[in-house]
N, C-alpha and C. Protein backbone atom coordinates (compact mmCIF):
# COMPACT_ATOMS: atom_id res chain seq x y z
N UNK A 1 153.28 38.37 40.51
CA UNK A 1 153.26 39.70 39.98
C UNK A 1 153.31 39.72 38.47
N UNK A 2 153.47 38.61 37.72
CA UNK A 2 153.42 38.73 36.09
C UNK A 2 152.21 38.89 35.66
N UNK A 3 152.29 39.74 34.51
CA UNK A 3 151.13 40.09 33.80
C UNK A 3 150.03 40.86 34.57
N UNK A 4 150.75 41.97 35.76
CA UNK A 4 149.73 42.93 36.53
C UNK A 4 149.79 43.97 35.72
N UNK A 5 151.06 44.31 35.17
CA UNK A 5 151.33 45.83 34.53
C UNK A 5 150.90 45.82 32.94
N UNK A 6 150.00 46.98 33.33
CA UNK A 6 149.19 47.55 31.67
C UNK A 6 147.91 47.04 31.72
N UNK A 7 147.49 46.26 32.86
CA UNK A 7 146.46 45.70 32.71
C UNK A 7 145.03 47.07 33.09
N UNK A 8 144.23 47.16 32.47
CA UNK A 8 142.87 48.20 32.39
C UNK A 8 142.34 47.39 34.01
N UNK A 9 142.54 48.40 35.20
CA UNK A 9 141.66 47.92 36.53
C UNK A 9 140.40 48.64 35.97
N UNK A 10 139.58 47.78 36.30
CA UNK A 10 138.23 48.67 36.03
C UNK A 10 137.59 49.32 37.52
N UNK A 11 137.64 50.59 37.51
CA UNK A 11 137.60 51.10 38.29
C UNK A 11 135.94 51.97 38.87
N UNK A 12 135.42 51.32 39.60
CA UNK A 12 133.72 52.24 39.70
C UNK A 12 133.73 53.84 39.86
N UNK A 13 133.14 54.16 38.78
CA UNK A 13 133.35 55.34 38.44
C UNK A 13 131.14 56.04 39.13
N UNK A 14 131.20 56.85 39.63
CA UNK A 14 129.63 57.39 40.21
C UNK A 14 128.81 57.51 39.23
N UNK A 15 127.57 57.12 38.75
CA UNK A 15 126.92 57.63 37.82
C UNK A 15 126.41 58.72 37.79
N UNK A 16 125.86 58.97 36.48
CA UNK A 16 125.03 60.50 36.39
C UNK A 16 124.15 60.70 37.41
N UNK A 17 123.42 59.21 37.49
CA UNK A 17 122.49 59.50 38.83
C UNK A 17 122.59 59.72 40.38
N UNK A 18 124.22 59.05 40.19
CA UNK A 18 124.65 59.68 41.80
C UNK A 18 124.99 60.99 41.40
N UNK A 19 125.74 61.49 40.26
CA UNK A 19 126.12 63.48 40.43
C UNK A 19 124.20 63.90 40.42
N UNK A 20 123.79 63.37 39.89
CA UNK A 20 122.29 64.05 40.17
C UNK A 20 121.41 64.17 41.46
N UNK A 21 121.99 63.04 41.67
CA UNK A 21 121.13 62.87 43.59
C UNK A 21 121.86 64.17 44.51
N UNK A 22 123.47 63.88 44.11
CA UNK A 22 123.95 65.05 44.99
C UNK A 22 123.90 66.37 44.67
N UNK A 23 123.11 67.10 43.24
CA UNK A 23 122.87 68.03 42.83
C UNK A 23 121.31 68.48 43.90
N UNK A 24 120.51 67.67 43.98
CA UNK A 24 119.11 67.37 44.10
C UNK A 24 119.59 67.51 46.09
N UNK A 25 120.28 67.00 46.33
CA UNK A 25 120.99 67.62 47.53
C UNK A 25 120.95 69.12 48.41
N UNK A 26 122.01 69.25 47.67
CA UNK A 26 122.80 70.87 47.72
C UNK A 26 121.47 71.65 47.28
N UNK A 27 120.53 71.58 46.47
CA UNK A 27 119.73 72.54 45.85
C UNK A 27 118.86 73.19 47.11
N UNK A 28 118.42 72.50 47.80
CA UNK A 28 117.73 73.45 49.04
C UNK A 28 118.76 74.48 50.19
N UNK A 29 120.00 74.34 49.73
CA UNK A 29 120.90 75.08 50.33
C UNK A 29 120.63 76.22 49.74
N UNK A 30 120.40 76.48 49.03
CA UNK A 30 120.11 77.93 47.91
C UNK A 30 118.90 77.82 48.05
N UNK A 31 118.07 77.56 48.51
CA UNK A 31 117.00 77.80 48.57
C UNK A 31 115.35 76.87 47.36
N UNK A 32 115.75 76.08 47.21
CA UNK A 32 115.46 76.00 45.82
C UNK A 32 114.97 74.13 45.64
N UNK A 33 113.76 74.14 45.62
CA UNK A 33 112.81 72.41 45.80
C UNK A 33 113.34 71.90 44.94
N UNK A 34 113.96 71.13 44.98
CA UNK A 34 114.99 70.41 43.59
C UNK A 34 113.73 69.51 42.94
N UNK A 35 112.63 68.93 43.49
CA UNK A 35 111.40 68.34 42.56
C UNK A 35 110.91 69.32 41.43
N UNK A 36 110.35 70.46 42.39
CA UNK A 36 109.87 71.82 41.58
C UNK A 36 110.56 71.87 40.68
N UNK A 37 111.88 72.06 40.87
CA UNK A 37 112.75 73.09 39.46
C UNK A 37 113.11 71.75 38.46
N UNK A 38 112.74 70.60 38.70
CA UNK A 38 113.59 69.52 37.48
C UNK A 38 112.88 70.30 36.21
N UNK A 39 113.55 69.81 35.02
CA UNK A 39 112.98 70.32 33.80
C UNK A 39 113.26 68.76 32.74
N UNK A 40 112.71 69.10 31.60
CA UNK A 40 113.03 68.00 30.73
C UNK A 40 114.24 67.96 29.99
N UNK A 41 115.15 67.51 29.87
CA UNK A 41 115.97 67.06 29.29
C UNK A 41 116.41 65.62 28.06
N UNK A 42 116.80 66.16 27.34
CA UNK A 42 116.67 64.53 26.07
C UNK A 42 118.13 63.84 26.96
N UNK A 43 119.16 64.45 27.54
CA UNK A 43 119.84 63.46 27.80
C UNK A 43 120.65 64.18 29.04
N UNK A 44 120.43 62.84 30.45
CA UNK A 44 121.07 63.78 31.66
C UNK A 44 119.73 64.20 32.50
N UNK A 45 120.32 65.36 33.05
CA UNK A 45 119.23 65.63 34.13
C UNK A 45 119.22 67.22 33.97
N UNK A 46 118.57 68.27 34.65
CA UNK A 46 118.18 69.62 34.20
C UNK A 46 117.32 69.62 35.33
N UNK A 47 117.67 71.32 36.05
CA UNK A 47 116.82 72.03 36.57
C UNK A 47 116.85 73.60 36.28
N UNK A 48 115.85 74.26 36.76
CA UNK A 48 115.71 75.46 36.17
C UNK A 48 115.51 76.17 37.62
N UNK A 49 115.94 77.12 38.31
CA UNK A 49 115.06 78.57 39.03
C UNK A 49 115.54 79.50 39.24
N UNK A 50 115.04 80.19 39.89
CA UNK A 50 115.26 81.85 39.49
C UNK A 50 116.03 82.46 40.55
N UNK A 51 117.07 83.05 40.68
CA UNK A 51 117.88 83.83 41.76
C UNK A 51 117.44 85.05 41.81
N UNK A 52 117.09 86.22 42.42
CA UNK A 52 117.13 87.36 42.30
C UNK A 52 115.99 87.11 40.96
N UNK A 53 116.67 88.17 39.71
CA UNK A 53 116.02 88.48 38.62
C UNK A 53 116.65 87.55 37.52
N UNK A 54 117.96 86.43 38.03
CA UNK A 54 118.27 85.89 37.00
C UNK A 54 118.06 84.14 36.98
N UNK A 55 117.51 83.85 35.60
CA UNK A 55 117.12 82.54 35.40
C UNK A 55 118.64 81.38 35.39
N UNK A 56 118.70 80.87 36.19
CA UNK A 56 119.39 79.59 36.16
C UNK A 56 119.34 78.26 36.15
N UNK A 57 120.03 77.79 35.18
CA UNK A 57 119.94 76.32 34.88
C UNK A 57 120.93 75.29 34.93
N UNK A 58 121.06 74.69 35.86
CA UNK A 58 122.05 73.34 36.15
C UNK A 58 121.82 71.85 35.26
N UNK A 59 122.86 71.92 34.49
CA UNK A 59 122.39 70.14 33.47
C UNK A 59 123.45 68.97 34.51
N UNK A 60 123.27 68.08 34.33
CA UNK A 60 124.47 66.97 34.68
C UNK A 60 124.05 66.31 33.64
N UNK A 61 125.50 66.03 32.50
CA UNK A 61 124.58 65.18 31.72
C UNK A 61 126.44 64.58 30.97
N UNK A 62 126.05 64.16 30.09
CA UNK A 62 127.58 63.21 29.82
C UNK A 62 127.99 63.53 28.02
N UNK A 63 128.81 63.49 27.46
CA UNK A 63 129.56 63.81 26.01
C UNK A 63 130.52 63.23 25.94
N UNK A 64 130.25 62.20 25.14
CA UNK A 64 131.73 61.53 24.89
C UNK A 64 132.40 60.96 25.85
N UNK A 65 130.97 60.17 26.88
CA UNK A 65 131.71 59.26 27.56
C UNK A 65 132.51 60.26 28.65
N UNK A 66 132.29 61.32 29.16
CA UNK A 66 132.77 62.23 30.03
C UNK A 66 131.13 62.83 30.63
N UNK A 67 131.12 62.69 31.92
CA UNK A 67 130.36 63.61 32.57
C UNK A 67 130.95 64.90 33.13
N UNK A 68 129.43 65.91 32.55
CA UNK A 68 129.65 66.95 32.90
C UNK A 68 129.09 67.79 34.19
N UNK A 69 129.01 68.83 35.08
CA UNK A 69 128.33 69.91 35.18
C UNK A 69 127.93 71.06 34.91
N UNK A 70 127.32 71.28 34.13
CA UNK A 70 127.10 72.80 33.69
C UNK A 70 126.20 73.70 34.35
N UNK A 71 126.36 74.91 34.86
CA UNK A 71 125.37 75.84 35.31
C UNK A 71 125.66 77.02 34.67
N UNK A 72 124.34 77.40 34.02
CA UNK A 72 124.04 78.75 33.29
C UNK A 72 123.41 79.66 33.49
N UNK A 73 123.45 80.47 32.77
CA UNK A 73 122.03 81.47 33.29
C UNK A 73 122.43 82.47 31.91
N UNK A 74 121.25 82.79 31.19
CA UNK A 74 120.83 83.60 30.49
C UNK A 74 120.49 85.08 31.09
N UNK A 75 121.15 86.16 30.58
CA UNK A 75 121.03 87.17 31.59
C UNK A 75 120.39 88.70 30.83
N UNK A 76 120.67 88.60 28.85
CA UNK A 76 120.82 89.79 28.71
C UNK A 76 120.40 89.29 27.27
N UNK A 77 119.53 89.44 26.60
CA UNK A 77 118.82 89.62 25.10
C UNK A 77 120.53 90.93 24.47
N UNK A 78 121.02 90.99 23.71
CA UNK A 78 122.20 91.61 22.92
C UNK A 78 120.72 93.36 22.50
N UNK A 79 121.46 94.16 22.99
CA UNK A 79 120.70 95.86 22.28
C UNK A 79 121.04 95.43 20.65
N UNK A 80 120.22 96.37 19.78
CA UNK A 80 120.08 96.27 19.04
C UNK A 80 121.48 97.22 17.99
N UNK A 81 122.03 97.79 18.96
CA UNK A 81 123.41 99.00 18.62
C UNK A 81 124.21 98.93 20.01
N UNK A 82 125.61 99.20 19.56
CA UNK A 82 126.47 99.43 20.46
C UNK A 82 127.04 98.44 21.00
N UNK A 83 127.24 97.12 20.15
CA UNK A 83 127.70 95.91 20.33
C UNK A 83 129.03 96.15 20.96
N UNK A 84 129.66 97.06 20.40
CA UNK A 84 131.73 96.46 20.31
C UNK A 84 131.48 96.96 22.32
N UNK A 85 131.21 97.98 22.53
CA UNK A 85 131.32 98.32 23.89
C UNK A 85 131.19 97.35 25.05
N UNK A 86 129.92 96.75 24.46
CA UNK A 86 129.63 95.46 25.17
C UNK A 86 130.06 94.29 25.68
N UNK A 87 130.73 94.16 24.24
CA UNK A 87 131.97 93.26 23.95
C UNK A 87 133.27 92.99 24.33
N UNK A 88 133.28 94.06 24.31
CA UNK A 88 134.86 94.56 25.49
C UNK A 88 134.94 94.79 26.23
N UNK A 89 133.84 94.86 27.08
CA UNK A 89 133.16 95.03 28.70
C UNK A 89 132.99 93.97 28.73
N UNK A 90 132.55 92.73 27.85
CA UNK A 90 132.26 91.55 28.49
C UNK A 90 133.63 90.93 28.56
N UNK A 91 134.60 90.94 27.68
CA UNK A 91 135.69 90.17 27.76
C UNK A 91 136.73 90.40 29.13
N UNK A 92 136.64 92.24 29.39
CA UNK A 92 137.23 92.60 30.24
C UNK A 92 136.95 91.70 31.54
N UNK A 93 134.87 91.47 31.56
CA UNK A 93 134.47 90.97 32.50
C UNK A 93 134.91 89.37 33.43
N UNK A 94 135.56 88.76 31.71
CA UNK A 94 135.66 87.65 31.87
C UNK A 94 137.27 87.31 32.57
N UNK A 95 137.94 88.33 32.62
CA UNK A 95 139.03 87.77 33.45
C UNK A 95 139.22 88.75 34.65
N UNK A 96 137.73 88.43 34.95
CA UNK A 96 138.08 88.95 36.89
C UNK A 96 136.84 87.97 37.81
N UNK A 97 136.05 87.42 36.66
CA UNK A 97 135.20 86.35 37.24
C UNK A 97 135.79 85.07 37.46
N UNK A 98 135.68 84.43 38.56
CA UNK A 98 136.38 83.00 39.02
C UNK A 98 135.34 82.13 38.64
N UNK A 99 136.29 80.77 38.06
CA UNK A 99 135.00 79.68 37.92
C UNK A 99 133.92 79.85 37.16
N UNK A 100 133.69 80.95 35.88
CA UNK A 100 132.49 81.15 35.36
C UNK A 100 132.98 81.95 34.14
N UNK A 101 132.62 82.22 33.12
CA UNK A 101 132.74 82.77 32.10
C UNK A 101 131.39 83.81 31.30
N UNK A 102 131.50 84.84 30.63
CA UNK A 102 130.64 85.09 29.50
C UNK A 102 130.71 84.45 28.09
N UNK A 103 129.52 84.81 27.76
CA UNK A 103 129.22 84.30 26.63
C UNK A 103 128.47 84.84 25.90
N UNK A 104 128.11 84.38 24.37
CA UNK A 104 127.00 84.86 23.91
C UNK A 104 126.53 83.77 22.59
N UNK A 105 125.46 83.38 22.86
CA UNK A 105 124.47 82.49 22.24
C UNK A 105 123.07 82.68 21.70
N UNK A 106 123.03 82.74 20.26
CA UNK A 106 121.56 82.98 19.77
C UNK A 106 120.91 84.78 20.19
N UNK A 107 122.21 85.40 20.26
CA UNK A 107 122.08 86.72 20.83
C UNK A 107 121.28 87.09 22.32
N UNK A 108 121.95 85.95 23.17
CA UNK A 108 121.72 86.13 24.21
C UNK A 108 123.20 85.93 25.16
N UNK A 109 123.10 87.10 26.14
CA UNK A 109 124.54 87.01 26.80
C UNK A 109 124.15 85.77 27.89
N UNK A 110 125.14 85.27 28.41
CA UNK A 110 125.17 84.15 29.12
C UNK A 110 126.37 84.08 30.40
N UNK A 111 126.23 83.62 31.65
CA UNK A 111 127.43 83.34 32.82
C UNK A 111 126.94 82.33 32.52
N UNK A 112 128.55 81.23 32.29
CA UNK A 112 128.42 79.80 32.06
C UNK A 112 129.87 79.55 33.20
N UNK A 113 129.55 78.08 33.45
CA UNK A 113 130.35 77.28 33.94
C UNK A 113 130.25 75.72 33.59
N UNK A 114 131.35 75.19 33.51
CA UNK A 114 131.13 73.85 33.16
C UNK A 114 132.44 73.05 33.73
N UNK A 115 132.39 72.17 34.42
CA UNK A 115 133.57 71.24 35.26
C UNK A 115 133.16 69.82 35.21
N UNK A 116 133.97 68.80 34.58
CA UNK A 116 134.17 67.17 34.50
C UNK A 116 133.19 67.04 35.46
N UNK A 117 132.23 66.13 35.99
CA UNK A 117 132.17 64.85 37.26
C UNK A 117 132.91 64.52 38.10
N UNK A 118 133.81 64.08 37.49
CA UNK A 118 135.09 62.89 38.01
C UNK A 118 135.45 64.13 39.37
N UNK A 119 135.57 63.41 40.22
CA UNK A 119 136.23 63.81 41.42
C UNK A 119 135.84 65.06 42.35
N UNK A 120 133.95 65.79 41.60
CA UNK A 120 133.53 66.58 41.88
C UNK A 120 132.38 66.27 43.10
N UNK A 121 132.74 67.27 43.94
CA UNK A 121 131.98 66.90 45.71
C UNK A 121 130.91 67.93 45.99
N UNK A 122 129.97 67.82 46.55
CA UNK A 122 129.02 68.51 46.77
C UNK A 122 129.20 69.41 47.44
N UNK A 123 130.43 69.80 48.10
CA UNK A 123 130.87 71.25 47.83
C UNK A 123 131.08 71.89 46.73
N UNK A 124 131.97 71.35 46.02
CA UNK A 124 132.55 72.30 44.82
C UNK A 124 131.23 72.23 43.98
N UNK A 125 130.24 71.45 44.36
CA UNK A 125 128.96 71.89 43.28
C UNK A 125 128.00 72.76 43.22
N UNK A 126 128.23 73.01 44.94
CA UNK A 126 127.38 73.70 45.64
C UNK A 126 127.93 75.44 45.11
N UNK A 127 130.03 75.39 45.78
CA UNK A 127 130.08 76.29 45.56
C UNK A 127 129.74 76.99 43.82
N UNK A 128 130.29 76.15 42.63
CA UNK A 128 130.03 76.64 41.12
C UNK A 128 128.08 77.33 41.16
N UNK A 129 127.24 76.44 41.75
CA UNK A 129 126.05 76.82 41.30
C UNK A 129 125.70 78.38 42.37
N UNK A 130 126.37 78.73 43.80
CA UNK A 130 126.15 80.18 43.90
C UNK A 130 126.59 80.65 43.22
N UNK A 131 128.18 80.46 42.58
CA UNK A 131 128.89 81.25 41.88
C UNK A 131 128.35 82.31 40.99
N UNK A 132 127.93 80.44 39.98
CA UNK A 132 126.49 81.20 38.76
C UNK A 132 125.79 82.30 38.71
N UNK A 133 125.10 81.52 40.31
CA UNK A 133 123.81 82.22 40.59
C UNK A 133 124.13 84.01 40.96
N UNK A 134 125.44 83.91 41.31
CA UNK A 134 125.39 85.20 42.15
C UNK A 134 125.50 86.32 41.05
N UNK A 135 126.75 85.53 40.41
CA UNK A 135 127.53 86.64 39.31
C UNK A 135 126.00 87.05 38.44
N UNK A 136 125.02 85.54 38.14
CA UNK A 136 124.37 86.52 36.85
C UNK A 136 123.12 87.42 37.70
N UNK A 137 122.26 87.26 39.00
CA UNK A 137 121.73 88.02 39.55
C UNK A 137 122.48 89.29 39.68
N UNK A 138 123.79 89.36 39.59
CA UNK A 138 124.71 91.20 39.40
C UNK A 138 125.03 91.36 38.38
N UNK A 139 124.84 90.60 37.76
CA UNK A 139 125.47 91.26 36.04
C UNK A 139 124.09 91.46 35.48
N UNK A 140 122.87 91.43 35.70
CA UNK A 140 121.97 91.02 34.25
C UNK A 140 121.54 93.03 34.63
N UNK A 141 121.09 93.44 35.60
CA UNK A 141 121.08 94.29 35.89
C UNK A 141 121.82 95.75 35.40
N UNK A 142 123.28 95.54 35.69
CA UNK A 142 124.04 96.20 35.58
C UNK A 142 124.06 96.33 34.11
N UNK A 143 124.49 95.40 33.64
CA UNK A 143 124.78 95.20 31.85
C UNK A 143 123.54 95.73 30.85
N UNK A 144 122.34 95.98 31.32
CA UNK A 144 120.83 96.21 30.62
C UNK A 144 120.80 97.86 31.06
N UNK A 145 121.01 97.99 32.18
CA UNK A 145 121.35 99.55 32.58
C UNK A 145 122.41 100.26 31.80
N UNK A 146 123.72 99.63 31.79
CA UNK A 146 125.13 100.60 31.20
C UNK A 146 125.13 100.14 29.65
N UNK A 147 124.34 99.29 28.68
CA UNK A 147 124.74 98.85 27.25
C UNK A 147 123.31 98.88 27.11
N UNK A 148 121.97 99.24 27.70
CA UNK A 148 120.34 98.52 26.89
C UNK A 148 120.67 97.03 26.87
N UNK A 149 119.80 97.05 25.79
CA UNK A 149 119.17 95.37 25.56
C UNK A 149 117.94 94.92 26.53
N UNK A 150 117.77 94.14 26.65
CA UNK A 150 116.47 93.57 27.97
C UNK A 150 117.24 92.64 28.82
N UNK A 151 117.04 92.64 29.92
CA UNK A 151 117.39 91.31 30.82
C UNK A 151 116.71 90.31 30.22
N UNK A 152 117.33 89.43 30.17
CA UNK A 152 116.56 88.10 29.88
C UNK A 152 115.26 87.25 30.54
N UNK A 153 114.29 87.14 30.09
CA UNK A 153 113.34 86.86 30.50
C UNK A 153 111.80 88.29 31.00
N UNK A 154 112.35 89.19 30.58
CA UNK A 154 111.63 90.52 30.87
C UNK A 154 110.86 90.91 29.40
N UNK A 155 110.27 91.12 29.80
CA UNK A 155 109.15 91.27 28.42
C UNK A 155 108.92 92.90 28.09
């Protein structure tokens, strides 16, 4: 037993390409050709499709030696007036949504989620990406109706 303690076990940790296989999985559960929707990515993996009226995008990809999952969706171009309302409707929004957050990026509102790799199962991946999917197919709607702006991706 000398010289076991403190010692670094190196321990096999799943690669990106196994969280990607099991992303590529789960994706026809939602409906959704996980070949079709891949997209390009400089680092990691990326898919893109569409729920309802809202665009969603799943990365698996790694920072600092930490893998991630992220699923997003772009939902709402910002109106051009009447920001603070918005704002405080979105924050309000953000603590009654589970597992997902608002945002706003490049003046676009956003439902984001993002959870480690490590110890993540193709349930809990499955469940975060309806989550996504659901909240921003009901919010992009609602939020373009009660504040303007455009849904995202509407011309």
């Amino acid at each position: 037993m000398l010289g076991l303690r403190g010692r670094n076990r190196n321990v096999s940790r799943p690669s990106l390409e196994t969280y990607a296989g099991t992303v590529e999985q789960i994706l026809p559960e939602v409906g959704v050709d996980p070949v079709a929707a891949r997209m390009p990515t400089e680092e990691g993996f990326g898919w893109t499709f569409k729920r309802g009226s809202a665009t969603i995008e799943v990365f698996v990809s790694q920072q600092e030696n930490v893998g991630f999952l992220q699923v997003l969706s772009p939902i709402l171009h910002l109106p051009p007036s009447g920001l603070l309302p918005l704002y405080r409707h979105l924050l309000e929004l953000n603590l009654q949504l589970t597992n997902a957050t608002l945002g706003v990026h490049l003046d676009v509102v956003y439902v984001f989620s993002e959870r480690p790799l490590e110890g993540m199962d193709a349930i809990e991946a499955n469940s975060i990406i309806q989550l996504v999917s659901d909240y921003a197919d009901d919010l992009d709607d609602k939020l373009a109706s009660e504040f303007g702006g455009r849904r995202y991706g509407q011309v």
